[in-house]
Protein backbone atom coordinates (compact mmCIF):
# COMPACT_ATOMS: atom_id res chain seq x y z
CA UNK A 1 24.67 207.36 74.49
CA UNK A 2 21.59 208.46 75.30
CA UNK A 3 20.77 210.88 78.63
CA UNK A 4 17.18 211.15 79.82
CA UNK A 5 16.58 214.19 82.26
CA UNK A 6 13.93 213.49 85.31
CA UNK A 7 14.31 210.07 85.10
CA UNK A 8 13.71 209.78 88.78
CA UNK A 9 10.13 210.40 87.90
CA UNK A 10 6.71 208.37 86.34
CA UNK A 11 7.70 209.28 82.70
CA UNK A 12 11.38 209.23 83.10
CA UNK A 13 11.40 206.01 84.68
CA UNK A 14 9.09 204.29 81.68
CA UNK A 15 10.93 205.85 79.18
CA UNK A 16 14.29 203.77 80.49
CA UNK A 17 12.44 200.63 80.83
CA UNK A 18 11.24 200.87 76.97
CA UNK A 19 14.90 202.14 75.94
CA UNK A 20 16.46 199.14 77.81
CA UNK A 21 14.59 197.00 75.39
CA UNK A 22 17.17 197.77 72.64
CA UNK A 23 20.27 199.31 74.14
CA UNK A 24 22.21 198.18 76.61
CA UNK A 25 22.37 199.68 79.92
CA UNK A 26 25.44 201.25 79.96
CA UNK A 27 24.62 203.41 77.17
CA UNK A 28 21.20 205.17 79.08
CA UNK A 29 22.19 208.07 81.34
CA UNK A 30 19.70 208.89 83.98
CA UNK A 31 20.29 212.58 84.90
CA UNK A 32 18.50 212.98 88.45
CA UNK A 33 18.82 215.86 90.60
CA UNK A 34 18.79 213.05 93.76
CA UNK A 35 20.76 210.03 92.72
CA UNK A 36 19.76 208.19 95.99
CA UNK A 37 16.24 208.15 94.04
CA UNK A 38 17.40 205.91 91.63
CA UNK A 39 19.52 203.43 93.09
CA UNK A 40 18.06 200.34 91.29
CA UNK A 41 18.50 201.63 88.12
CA UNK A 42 22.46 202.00 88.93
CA UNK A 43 22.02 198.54 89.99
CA UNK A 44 20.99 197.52 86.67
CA UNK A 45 24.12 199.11 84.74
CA UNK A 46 22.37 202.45 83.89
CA UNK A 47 24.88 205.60 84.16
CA UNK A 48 23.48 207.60 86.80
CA UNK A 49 24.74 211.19 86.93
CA UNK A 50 23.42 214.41 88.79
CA UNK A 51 21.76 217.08 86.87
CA UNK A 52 19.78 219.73 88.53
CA UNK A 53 18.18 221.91 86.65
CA UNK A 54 18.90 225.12 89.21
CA UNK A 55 22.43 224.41 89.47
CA UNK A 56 23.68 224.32 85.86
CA UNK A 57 27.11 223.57 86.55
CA UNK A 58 26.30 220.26 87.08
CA UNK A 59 24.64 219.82 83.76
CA UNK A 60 27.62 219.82 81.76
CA UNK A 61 29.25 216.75 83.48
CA UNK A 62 25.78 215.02 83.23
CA UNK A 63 25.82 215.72 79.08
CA UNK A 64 29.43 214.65 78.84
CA UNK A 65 29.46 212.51 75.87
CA UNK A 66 26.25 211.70 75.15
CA UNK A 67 24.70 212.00 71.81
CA UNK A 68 20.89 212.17 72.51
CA UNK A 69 19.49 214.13 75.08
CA UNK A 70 15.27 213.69 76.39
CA UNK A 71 14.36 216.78 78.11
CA UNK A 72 11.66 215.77 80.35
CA UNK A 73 9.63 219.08 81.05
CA UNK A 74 10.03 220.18 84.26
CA UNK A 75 7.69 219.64 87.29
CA UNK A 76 7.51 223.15 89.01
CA UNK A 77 5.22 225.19 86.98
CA UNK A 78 6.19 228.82 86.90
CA UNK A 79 9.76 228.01 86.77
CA UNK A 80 10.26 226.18 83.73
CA UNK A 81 11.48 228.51 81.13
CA UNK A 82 14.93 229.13 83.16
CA UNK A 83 15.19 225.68 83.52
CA UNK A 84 14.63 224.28 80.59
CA UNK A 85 17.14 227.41 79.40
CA UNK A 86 20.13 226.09 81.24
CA UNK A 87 19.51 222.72 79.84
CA UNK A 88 19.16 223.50 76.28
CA UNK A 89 22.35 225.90 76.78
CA UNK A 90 24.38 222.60 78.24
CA UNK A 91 23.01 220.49 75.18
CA UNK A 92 24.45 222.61 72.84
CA UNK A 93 27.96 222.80 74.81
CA UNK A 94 28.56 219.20 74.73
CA UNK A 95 27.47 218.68 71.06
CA UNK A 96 24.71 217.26 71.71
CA UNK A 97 23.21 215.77 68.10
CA UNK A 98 19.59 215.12 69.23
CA UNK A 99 17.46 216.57 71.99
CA UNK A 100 14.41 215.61 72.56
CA UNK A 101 11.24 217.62 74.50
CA UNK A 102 8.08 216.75 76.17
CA UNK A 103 6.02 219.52 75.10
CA UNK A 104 1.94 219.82 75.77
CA UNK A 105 -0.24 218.78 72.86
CA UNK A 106 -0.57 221.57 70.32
CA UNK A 107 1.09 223.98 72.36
CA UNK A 108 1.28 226.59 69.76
CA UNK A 109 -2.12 227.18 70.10
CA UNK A 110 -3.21 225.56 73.19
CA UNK A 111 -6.16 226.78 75.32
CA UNK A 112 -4.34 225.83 78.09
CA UNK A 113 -2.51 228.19 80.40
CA UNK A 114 -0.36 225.12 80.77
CA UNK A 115 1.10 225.41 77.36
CA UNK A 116 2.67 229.23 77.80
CA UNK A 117 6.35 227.56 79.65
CA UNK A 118 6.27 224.89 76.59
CA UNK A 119 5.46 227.66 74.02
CA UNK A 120 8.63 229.91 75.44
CA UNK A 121 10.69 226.72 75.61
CA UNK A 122 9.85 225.53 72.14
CA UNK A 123 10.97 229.04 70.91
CA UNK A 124 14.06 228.79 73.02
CA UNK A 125 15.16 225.47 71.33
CA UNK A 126 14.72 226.44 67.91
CA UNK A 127 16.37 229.88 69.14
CA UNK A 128 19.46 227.70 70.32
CA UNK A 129 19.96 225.89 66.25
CA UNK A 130 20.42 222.67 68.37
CA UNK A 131 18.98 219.89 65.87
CA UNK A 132 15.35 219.36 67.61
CA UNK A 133 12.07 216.77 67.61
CA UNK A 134 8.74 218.07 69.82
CA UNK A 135 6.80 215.44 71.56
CA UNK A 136 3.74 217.63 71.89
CA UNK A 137 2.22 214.89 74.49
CA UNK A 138 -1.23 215.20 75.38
CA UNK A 139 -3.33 214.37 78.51
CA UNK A 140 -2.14 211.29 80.26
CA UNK A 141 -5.49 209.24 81.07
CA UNK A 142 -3.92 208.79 84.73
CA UNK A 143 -4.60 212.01 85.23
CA UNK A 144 -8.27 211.16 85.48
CA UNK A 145 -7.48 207.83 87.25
CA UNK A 146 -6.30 209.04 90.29
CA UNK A 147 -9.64 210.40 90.95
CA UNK A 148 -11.23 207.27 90.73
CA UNK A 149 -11.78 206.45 94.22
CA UNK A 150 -13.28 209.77 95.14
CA UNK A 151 -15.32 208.90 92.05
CA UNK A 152 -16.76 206.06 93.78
CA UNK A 153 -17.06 207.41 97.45
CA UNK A 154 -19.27 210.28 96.15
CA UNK A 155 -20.79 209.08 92.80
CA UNK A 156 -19.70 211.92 91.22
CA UNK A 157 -16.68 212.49 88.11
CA UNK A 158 -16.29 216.83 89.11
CA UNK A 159 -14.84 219.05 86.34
CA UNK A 160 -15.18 222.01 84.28
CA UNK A 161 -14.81 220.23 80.82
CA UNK A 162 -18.22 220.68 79.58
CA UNK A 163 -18.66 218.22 76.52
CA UNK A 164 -15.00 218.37 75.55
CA UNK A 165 -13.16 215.45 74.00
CA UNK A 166 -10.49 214.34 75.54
CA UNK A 167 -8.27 212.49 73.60
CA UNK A 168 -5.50 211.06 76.62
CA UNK A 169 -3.51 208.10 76.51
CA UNK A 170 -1.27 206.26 79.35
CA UNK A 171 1.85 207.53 80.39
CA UNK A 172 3.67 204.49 79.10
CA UNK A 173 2.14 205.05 75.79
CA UNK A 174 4.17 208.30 75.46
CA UNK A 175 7.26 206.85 76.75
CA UNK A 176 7.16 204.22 74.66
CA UNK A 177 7.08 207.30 71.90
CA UNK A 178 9.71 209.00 73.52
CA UNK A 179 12.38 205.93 73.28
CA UNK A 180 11.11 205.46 69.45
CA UNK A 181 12.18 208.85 68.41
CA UNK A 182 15.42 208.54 70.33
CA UNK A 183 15.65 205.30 68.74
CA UNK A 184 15.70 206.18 65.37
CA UNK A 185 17.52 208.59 62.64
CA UNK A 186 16.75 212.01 61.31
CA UNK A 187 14.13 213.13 63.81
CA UNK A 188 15.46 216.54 63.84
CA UNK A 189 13.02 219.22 62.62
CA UNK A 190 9.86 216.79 63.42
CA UNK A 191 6.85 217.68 65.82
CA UNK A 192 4.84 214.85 66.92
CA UNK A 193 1.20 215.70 67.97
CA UNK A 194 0.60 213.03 70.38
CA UNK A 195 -3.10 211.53 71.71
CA UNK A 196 -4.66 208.54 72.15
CA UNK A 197 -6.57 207.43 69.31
CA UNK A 198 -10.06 207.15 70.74
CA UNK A 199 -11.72 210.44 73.08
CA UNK A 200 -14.34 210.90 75.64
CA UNK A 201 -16.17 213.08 77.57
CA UNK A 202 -15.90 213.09 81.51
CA UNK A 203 -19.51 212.15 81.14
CA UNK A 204 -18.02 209.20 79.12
CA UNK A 205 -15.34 208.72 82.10
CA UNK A 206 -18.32 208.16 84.67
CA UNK A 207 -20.15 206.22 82.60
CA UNK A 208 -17.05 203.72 81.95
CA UNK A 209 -16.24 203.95 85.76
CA UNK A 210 -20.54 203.02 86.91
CA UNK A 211 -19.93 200.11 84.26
CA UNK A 212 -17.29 198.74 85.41
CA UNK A 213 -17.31 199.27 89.13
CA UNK A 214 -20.84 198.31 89.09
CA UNK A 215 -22.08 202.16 91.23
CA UNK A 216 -23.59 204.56 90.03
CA UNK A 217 -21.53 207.39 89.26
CA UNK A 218 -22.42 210.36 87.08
CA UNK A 219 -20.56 213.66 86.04
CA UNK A 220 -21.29 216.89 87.12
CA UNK A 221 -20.03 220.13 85.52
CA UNK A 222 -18.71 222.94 87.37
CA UNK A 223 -17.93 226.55 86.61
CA UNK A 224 -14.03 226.88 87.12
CA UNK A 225 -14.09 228.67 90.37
CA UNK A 226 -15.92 225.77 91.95
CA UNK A 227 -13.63 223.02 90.95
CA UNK A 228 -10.41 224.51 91.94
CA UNK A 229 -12.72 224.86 95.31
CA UNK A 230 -13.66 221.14 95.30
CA UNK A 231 -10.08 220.31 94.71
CA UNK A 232 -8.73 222.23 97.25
CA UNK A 233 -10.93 221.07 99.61
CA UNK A 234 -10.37 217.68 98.71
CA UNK A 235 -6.66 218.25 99.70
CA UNK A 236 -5.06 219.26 96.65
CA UNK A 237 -2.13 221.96 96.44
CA UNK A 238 -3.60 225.19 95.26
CA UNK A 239 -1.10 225.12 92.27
CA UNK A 240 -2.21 221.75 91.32
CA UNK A 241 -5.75 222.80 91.66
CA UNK A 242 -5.12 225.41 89.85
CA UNK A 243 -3.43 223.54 86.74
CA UNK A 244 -6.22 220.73 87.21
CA UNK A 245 -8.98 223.06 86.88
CA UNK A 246 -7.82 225.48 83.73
CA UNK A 247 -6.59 222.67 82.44
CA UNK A 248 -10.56 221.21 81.99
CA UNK A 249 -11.35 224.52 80.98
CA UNK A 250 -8.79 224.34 77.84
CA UNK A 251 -10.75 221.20 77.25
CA UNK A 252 -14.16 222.44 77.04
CA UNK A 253 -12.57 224.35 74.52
CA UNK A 254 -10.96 221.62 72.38
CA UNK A 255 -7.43 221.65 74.05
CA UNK A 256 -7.18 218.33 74.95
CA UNK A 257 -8.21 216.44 71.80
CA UNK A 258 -6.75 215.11 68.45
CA UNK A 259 -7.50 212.64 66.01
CA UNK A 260 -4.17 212.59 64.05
CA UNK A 261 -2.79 209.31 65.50
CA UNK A 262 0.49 209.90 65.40
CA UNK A 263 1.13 208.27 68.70
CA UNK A 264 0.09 205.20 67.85
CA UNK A 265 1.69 205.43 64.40
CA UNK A 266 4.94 206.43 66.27
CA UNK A 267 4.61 203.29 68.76
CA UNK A 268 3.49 200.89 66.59
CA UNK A 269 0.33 199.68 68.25
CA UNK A 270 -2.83 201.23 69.37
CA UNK A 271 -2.60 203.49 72.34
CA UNK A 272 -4.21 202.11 75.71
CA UNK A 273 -7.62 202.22 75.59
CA UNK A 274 -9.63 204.34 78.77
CA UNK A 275 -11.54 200.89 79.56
CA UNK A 276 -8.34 199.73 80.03
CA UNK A 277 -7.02 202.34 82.00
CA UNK A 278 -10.18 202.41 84.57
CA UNK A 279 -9.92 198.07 84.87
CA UNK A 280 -6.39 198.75 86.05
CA UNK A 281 -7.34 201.34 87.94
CA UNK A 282 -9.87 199.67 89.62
CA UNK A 283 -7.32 196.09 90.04
């Protein structure tokens, strides 16, 4: 049996779907803190059981028997370590054999003030002796997508990236890497360093959104300060903004890319391509 945590949510939801295409339902857990959220998966034979990470009493139930546990990071920033702490600690009471974490691409020395929570998590799971694989996942290209439309309105890709390559991939691409590891045998011990196989600039982005939208759209490059503006004025949460805009920062710096291909080793076919991510962006 196999327990995925946050699987009310974009990942957690992808990763079922590519786990349902080998084991049957009844053997998938989805641990939500809000069953209500996830309804139709109950529907569709999946175990649904409640598991919030700030009440840990209820993670033990939500482990009961399982053998392989996914720890989905967690979305509040800031609170992840104690978290991700009280499910590690239930892991290890039930016995769990496998568990599983989405990390942040080469967190151990990451640029990115994003990677600190996954650096004190990764320590707490070796810290714990539960048997343990890292999905170090890197940048997911929807990321970028979502700012598409903006993109188009103004003519303008904003960022603080500089030059830096940024090698992302789709969401589904690392939850179809997530269900292969949990798939398969002696995975304990591993770290995956997971990217898409090809990289770009955010120059690169505009240039792929003018082509294929047909408008002109450039990129323009803006000190830190002035992008967490932008996206704050554009509506954004400051914490988002925040993340958003030290998180191009770590990728002028190099944070963001890798060439290893271990992703789409892992998944067994090339990782979605960003012309593919702006078309469907733009369907």
């Amino acid at each position: 049996m196999v327990v995925i945590t946050g699987a009310s949510g974009q990942l957690g939801r992808l990763v079922i779907e590519a786990l349902l295409e080998k084991l049957p339902a009844d053997e998938i857990v989805a641990a939500v803190r809000n069953p209500d959220k996830v309804a139709d998966l109950a529907a569709r034979g999946i175990q649904v059981r409640l598991a919030d990470y700030d009440q840990p009493a209820t993670l033990a139930a939500a482990f009961n028997g399982a053998d392989k546990l996914l720890l989905i990071s967690a979305s509040e920033v800031g609170r992840r370590v104690p978290q991700h702490r009280a499910v590690i600690e239930a892991a290890k009471a039930a016995g769990i054999r496998l568990l599983a974490y989405t990390s942040l691409l080469h967190a151990d020395t990451s640029p990115l003030q994003l990677a600190v929570e996954h650096q004190e998590t990764e320590k707490l799971i070796q810290a714990s002796g539960l048997p343990a694989v890292i999905l170090r996942n890197g940048w997911y290209t929807e990321n970028y997508m979502a700012g598409i439309p903006a993109a188009l309105q103004y003519g303008v890709v904003l960022g603080s990236a500089g030059q830096g390559r940024i090698a992302s991939a789709a969401r589904a691409d690392y939850a179809a890497a997530a269900a292969a590891v949990l798939l398969q045998e002696n995975q304990a011990g591993l770290i995956y360093e997971l990217a898409g196989e090809a990289s770009y600039t955010l120059s690169e982005l505009a240039d792929e959104i003018a082509r294929q939208s047909g408008q002109a759209v450039v990129y323009q490059d803006l000190p830190e300060s002035e992008f967490k503006a932008a996206l704050l004025e554009a509506g954004l949460p400051d914490f988002l903004a925040t993340l958003l805009a030290e998180s191009d920062v770590g990728a002028s710096k190099g944070g963001l890319f890798d060439d290893g291909r271990q992703l789409s080793a892992l998944i067994g076919r090339p990782s979605t391509t960003l012309a593919q991510s702006v078309r469907l962006a733009l369907s």
